[in-house]
C-alpha atoms as a PDB file:
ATOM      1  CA  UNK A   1      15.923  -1.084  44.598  1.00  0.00           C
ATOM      2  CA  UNK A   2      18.152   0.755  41.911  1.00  0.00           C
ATOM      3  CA  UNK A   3      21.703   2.172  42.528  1.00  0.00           C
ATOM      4  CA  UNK A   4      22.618   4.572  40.112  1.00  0.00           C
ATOM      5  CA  UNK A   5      26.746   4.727  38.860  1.00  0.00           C
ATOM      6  CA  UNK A   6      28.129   7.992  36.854  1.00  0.00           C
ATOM      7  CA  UNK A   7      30.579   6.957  35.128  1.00  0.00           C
ATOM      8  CA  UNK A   8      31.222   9.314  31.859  1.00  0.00           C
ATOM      9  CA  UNK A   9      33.567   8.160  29.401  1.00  0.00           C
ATOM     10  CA  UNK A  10      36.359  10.925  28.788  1.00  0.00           C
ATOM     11  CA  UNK A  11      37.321  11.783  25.518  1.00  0.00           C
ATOM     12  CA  UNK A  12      41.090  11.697  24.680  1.00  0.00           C
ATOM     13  CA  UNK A  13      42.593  14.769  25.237  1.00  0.00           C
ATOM     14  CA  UNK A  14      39.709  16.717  28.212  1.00  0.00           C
ATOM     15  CA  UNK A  15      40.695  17.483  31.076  1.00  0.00           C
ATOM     16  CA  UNK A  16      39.752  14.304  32.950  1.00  0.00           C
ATOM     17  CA  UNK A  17      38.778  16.287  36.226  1.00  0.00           C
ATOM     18  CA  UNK A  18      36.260  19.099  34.701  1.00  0.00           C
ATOM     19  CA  UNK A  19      34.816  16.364  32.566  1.00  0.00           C
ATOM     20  CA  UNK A  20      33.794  14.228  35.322  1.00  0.00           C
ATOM     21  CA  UNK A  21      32.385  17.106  36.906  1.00  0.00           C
ATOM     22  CA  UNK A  22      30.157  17.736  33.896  1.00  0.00           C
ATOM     23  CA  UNK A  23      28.889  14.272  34.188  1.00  0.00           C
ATOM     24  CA  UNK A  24      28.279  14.412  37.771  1.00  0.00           C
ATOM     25  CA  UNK A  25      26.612  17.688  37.192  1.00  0.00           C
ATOM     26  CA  UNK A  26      24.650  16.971  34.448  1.00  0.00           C
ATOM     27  CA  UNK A  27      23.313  13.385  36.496  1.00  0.00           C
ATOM     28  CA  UNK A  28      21.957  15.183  39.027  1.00  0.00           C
ATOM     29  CA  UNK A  29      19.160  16.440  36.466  1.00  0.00           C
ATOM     30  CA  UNK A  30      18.391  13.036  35.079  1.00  0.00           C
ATOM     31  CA  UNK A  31      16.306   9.860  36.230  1.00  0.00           C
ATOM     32  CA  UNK A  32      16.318   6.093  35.274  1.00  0.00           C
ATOM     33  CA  UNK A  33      12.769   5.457  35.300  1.00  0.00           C
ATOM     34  CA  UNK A  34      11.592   1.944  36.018  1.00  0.00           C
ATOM     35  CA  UNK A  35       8.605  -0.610  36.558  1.00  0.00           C
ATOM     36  CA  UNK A  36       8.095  -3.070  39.177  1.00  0.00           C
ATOM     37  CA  UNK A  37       8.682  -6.504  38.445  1.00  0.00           C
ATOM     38  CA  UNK A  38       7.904  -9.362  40.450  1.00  0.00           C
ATOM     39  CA  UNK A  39      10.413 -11.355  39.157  1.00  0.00           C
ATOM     40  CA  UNK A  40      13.095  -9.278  38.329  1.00  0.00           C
ATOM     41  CA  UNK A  41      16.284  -8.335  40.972  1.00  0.00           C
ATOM     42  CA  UNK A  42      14.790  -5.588  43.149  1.00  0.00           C
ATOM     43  CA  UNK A  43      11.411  -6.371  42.056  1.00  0.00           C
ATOM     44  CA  UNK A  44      11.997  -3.902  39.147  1.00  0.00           C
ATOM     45  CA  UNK A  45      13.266  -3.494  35.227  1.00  0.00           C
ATOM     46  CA  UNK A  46      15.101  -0.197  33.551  1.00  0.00           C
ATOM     47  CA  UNK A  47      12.932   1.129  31.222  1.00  0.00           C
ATOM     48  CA  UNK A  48      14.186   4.300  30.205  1.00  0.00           C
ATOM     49  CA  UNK A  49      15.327   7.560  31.008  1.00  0.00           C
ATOM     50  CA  UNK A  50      14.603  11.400  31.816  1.00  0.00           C
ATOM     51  CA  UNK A  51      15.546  14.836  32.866  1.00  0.00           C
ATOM     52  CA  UNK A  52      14.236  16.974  36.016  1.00  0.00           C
ATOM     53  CA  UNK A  53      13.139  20.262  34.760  1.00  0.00           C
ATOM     54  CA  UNK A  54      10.920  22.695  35.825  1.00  0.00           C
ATOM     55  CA  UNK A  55       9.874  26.100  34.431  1.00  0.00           C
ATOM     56  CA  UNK A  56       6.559  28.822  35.856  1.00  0.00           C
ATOM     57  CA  UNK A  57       8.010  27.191  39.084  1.00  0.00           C
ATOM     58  CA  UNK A  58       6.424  24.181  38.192  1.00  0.00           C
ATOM     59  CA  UNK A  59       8.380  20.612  38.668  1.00  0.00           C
ATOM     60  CA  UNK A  60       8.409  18.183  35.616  1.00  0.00           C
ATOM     61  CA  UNK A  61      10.022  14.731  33.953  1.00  0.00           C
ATOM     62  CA  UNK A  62      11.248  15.574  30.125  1.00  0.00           C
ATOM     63  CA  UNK A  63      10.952  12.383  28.326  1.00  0.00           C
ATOM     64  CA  UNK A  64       9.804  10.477  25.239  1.00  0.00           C
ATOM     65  CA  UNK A  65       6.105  10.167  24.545  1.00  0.00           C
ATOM     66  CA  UNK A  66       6.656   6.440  23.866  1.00  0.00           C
ATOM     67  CA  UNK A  67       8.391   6.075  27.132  1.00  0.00           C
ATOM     68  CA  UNK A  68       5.269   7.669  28.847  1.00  0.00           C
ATOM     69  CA  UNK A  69       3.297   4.854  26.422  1.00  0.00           C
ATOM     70  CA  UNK A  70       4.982   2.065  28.377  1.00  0.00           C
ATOM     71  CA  UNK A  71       5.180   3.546  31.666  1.00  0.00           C
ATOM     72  CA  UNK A  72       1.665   4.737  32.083  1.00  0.00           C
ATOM     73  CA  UNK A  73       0.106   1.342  32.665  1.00  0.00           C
ATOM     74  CA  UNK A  74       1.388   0.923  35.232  1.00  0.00           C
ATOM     75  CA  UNK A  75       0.327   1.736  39.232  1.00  0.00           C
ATOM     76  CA  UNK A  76       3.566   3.101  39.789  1.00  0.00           C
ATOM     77  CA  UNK A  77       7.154   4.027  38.255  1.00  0.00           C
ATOM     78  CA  UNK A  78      10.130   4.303  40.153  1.00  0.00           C
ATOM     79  CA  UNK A  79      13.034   6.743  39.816  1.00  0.00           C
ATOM     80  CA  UNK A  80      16.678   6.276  40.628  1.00  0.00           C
ATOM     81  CA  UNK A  81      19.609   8.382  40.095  1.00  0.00           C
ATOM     82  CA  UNK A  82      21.805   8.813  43.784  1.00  0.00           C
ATOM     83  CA  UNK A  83      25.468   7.479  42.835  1.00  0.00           C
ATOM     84  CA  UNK A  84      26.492   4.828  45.265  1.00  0.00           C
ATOM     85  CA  UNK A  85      22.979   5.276  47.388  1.00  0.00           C
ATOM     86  CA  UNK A  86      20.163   2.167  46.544  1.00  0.00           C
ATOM     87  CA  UNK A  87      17.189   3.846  46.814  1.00  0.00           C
ATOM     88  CA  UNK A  88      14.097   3.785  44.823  1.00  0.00           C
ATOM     89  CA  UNK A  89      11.210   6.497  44.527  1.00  0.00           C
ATOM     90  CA  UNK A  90       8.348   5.274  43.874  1.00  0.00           C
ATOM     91  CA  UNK A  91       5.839   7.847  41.821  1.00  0.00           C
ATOM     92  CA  UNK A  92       2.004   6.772  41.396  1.00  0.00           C
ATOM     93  CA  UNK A  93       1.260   7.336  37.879  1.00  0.00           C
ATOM     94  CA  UNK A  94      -2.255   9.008  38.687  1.00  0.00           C
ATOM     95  CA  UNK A  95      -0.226  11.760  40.289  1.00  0.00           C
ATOM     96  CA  UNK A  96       1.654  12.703  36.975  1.00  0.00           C
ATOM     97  CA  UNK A  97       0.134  15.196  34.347  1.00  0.00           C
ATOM     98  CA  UNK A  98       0.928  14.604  31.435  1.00  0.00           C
ATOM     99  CA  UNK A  99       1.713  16.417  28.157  1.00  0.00           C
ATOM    100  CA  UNK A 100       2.849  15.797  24.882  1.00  0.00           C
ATOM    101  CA  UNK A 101       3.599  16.593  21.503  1.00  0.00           C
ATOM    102  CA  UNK A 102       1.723  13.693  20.295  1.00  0.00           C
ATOM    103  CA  UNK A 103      -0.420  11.617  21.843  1.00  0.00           C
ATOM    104  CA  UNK A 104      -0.944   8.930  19.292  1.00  0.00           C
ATOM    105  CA  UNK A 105       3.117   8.216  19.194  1.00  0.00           C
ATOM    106  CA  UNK A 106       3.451   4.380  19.771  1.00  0.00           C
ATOM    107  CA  UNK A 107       6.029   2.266  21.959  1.00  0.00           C
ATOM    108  CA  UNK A 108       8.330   1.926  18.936  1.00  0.00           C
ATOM    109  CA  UNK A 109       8.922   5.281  17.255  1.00  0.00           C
ATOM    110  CA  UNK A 110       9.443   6.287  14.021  1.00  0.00           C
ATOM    111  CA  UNK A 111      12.960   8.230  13.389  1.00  0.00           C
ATOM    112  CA  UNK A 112      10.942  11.305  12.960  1.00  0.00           C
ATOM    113  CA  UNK A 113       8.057  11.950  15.033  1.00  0.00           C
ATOM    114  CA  UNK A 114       6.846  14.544  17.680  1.00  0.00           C
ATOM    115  CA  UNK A 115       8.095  11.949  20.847  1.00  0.00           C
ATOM    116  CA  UNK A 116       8.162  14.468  23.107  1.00  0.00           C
ATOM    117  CA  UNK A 117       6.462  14.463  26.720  1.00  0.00           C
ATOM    118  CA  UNK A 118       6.604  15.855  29.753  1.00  0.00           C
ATOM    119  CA  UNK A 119       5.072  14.669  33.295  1.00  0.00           C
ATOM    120  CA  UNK A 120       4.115  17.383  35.724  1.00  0.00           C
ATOM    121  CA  UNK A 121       4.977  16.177  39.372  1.00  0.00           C
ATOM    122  CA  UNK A 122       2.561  16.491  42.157  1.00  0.00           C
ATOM    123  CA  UNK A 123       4.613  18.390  44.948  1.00  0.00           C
ATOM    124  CA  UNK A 124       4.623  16.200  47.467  1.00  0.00           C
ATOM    125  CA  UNK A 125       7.470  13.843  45.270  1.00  0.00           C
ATOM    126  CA  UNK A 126       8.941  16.367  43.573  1.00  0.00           C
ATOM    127  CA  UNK A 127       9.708  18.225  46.954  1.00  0.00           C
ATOM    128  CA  UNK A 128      10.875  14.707  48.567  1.00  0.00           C
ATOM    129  CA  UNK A 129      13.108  14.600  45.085  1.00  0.00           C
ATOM    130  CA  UNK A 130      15.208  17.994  45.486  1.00  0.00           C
ATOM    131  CA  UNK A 131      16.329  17.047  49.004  1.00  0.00           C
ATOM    132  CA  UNK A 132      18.443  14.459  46.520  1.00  0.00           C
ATOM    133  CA  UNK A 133      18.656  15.819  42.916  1.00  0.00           C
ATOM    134  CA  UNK A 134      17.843  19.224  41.194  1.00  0.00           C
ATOM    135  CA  UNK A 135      15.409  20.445  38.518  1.00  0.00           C
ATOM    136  CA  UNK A 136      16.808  22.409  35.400  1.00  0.00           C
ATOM    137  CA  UNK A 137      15.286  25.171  34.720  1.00  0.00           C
ATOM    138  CA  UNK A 138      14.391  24.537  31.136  1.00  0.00           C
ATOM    139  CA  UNK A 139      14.355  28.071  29.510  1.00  0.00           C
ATOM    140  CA  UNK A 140      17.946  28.424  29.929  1.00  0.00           C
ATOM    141  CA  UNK A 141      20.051  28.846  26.804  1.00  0.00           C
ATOM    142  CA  UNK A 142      23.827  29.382  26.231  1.00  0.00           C
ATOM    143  CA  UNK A 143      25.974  31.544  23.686  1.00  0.00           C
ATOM    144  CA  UNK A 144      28.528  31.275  21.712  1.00  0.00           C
ATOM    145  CA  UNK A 145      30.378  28.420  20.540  1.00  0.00           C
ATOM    146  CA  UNK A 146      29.789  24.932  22.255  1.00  0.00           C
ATOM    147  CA  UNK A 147      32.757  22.882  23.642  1.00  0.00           C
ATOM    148  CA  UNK A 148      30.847  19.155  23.965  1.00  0.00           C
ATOM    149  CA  UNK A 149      27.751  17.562  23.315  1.00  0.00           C
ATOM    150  CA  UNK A 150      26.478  15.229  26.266  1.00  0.00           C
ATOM    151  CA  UNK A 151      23.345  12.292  25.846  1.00  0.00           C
ATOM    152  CA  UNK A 152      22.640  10.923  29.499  1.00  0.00           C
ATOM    153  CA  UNK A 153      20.579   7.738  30.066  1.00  0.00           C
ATOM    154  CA  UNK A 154      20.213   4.419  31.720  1.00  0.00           C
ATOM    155  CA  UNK A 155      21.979   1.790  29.532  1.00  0.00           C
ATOM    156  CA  UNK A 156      20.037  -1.576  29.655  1.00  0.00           C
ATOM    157  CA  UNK A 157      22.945  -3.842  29.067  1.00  0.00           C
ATOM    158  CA  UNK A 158      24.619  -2.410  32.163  1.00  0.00           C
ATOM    159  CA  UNK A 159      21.122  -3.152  34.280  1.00  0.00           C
ATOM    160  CA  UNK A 160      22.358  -6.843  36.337  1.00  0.00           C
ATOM    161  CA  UNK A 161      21.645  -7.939  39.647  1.00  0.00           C
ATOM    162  CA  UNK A 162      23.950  -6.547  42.345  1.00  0.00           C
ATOM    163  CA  UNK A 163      26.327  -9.871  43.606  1.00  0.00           C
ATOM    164  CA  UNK A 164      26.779  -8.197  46.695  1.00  0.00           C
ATOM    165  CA  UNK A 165      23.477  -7.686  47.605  1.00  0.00           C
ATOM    166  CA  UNK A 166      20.604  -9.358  47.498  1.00  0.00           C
ATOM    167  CA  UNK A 167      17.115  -8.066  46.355  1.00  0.00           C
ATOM    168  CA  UNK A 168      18.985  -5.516  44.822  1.00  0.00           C
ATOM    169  CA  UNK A 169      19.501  -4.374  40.362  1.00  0.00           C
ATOM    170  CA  UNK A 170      22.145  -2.172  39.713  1.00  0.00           C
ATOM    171  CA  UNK A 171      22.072   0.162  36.865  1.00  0.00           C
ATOM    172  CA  UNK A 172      24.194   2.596  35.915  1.00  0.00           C
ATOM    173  CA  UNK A 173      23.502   6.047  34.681  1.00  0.00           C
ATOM    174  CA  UNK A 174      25.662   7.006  32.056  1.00  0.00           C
ATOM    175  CA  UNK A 175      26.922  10.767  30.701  1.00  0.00           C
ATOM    176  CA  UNK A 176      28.649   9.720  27.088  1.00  0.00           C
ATOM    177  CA  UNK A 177      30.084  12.414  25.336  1.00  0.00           C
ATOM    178  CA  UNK A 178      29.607  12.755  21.413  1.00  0.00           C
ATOM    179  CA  UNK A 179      31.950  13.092  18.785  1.00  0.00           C
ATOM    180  CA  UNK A 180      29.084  14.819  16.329  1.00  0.00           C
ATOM    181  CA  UNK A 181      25.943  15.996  16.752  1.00  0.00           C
ATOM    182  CA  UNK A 182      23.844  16.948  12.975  1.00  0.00           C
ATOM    183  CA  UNK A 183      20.862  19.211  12.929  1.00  0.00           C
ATOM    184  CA  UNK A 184      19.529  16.584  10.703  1.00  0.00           C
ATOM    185  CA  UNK A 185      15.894  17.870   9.969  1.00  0.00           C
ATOM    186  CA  UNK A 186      12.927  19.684  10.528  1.00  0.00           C
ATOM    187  CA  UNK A 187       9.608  18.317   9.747  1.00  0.00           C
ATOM    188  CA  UNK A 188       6.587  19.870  11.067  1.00  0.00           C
ATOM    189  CA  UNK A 189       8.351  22.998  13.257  1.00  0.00           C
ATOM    190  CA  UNK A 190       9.872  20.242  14.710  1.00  0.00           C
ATOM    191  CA  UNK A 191      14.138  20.145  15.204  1.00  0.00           C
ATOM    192  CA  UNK A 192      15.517  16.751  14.937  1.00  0.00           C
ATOM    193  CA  UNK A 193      19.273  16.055  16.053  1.00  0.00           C
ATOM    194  CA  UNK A 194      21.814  12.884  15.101  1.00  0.00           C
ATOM    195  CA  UNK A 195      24.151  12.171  17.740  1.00  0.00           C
ATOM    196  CA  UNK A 196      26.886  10.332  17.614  1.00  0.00           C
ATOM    197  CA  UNK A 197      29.291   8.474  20.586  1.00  0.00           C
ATOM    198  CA  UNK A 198      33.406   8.674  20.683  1.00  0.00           C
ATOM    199  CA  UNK A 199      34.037   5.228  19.902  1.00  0.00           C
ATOM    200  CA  UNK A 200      35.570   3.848  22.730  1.00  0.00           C
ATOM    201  CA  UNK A 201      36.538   0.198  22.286  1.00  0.00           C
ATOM    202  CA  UNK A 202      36.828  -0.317  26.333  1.00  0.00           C
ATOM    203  CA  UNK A 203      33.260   0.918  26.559  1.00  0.00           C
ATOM    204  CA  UNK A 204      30.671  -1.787  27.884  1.00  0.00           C
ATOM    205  CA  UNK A 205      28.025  -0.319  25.996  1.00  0.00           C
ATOM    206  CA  UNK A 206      27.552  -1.592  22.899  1.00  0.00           C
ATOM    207  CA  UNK A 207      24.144  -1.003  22.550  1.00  0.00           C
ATOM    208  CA  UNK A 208      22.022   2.789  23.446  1.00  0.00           C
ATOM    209  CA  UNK A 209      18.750   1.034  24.506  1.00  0.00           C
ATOM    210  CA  UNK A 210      17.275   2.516  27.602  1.00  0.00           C
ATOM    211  CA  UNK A 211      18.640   6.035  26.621  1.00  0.00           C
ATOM    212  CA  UNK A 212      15.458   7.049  25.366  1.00  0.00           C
ATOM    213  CA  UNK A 213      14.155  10.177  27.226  1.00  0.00           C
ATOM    214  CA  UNK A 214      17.193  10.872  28.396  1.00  0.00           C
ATOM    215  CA  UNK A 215      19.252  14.231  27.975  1.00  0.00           C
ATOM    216  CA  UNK A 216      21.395  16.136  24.962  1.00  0.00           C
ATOM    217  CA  UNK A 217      23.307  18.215  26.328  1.00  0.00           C
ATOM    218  CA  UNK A 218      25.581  20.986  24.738  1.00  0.00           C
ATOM    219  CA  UNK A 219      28.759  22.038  27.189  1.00  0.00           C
ATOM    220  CA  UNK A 220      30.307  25.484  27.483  1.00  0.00           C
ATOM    221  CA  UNK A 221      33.676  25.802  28.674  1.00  0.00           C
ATOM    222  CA  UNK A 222      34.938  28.734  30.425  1.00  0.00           C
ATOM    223  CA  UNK A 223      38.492  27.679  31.329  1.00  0.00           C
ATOM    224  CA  UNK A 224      39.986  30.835  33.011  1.00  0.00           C
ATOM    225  CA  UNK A 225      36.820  30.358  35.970  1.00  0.00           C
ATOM    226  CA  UNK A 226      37.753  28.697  38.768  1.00  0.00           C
ATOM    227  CA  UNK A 227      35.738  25.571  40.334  1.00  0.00           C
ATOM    228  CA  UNK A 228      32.547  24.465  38.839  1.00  0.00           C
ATOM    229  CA  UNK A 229      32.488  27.819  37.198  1.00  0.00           C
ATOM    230  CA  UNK A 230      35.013  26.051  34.430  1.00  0.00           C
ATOM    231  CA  UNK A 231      31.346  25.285  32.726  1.00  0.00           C
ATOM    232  CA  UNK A 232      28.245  25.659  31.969  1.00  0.00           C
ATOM    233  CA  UNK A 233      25.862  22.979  30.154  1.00  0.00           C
ATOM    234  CA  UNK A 234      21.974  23.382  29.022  1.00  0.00           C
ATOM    235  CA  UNK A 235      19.463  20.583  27.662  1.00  0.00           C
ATOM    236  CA  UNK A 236      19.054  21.269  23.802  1.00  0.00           C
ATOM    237  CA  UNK A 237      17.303  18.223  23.034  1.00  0.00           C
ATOM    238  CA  UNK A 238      15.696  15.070  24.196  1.00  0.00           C
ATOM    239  CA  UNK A 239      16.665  11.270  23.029  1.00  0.00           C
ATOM    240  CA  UNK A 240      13.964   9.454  21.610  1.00  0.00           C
ATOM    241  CA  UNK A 241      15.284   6.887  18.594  1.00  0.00           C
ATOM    242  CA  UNK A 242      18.268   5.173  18.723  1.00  0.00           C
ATOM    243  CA  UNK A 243      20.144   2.494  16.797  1.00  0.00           C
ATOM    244  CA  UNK A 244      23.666   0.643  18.076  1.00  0.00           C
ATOM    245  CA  UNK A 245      25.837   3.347  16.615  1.00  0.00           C
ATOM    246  CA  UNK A 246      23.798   6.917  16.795  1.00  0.00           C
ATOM    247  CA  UNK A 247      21.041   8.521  18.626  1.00  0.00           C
ATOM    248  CA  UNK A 248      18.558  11.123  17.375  1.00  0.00           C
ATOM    249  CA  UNK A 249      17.167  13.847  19.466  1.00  0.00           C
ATOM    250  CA  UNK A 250      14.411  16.153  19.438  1.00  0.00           C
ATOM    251  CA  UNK A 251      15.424  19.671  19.719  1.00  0.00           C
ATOM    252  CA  UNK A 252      15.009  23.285  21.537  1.00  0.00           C
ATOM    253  CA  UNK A 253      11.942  24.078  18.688  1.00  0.00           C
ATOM    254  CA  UNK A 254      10.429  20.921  19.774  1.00  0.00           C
ATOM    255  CA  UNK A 255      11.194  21.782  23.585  1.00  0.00           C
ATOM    256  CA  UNK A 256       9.756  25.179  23.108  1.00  0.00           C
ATOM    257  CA  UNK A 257       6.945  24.051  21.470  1.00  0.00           C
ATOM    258  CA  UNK A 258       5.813  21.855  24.618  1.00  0.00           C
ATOM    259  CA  UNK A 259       6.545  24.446  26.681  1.00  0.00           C
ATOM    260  CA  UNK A 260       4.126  26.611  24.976  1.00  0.00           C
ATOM    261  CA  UNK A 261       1.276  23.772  24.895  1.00  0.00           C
ATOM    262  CA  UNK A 262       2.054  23.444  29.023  1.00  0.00           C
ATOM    263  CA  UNK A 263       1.149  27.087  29.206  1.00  0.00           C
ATOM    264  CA  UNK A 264      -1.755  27.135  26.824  1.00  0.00           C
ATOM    265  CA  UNK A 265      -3.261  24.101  28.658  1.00  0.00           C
ATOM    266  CA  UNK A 266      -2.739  25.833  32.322  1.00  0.00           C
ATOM    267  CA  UNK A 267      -4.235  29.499  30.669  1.00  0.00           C
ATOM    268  CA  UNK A 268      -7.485  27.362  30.266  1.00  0.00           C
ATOM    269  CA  UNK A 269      -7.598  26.143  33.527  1.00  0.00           C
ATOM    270  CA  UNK A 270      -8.878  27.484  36.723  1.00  0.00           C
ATOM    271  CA  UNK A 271      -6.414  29.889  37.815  1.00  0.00           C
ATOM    272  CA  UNK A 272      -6.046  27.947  40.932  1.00  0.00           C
ATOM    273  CA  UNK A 273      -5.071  24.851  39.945  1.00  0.00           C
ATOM    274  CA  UNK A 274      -1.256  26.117  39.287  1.00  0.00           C
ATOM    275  CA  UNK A 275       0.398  28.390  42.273  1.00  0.00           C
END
């Protein structure tokens, strides 16, 4: 079992209250994604990260292809993401379709490459997931200038065993807010992102392992809205390379581009595989 912690570091000067609702928010799209492991607390280890999305009201993981390379040989991978609630789902990996970009990117990925993948849920788990969490829809886009950049994923030097209960690893999943994001490249049609963290010297995380396949997110304040209507936030990109001080993402083009192979792959099969 997993319990999952948001707990997104503020930067100086936001409005403490409407940024912690952006983290909540945006945590209720994502997923620490995990394998068993016999001798690990709860039987399991973080491996990574991902965001629930859907689009063609169909239900789907966004992750990293080399994620997908290290879950996949596995029977099973478990998601966690409840705040304060140990639970683990358990997802057999012959019910996931997969797509990607790439299929020949490896475990350890290059700083540009097409690591981009999603995993098509079979309905029975996906349906068991939204009675907890919610799927983005994917196609969504904002306007206008953006207020914050958000990267959202499982930290592996937070992942310990819980000292209050037993059988039990507790992992936090973490919203961190960035002082810069770069359009840093695009090779191959593909848009490539650099991220980088506020440095926050009271931050436990001194290391971005386990963020891979996780979330960037930009944020759209609306200030004069009242309630949760203060914002608005969209996935731009997905984190796939990281190093102990910056993150890079792959972008909307690269998100599109998947999104278009989905579609192509579903117009050549029987039409009634997909209703």
């Amino acid at each position: 079992m997993a319990e999952e912690v948001h707990t997104p570091f503020i930067p100086q000067g936001r409005d403490a209250e409407t940024q912690n609702s952006v983290g909540n928010f945006i945590s209720k799209h994502s997923v620490a994604l995990l394998l068993p492991d016999e001798f690990g607390p709860g039987r399991v280890r973080p491996i990574a990260s991902g965001s629930l999305v859907k689009f063609d009201d169909r239900r789907f993981i966004l992750t990293a292809t080399h994620v997908w390379a290290a879950l996949r040989g596995s029977q099973v991978v478990y998601c966690s993401a409840i705040a304060g609630i140990p639970h683990a789902k358990g997802l057999q990996t012959a019910s996931l379709t997969p797509y990607s970009l790439d299929d020949n990117v490896k475990e350890e990925p290059e700083p540009f490459c097409a690591d981009l993948t999603l995993l098509e849920l079979h309905p029975t788990d996906y349906r068991l997931m939204e009675t907890r969490l919610s799927f983005f829809q994917l196609e969504r886009e904002g306007t206008g200038p953006i207020g914050d950049h958000v990267i959202v994923g499982c930290p592996g030097v937070l992942a310990r065993a819980d000292p209050t209960q037993i059988n039990t690893l507790s992992c936090e999943l973490r919203a961190v807010f960035t002082e810069t994001v770069v359009d840093e490249a695009v090779h191959d049609g593909l848009d490539f992102h650099k991220s980088v963290p506020y440095p926050d010297s009271n931050s436990p995380i001194d290391k971005y392992w386990g963020f891979s396949g996780g979330g960037l997110w930009s944020v759209y304040y609306y200030p004069q809205r009242p309630g949760d209507g203060r914002y608005e936030v969209f996935l731009i990109g997905v984190n796939f390379f990281q190093t102990d001080g910056e993150i890079r993402s792959l972008g909307r083009k690269a998100i599109k581009k998947l999104i278009q192979d989905v579609r192509g792959a579903a117009s050549r099969q029987a039409p009634s595989q997909h209703k």
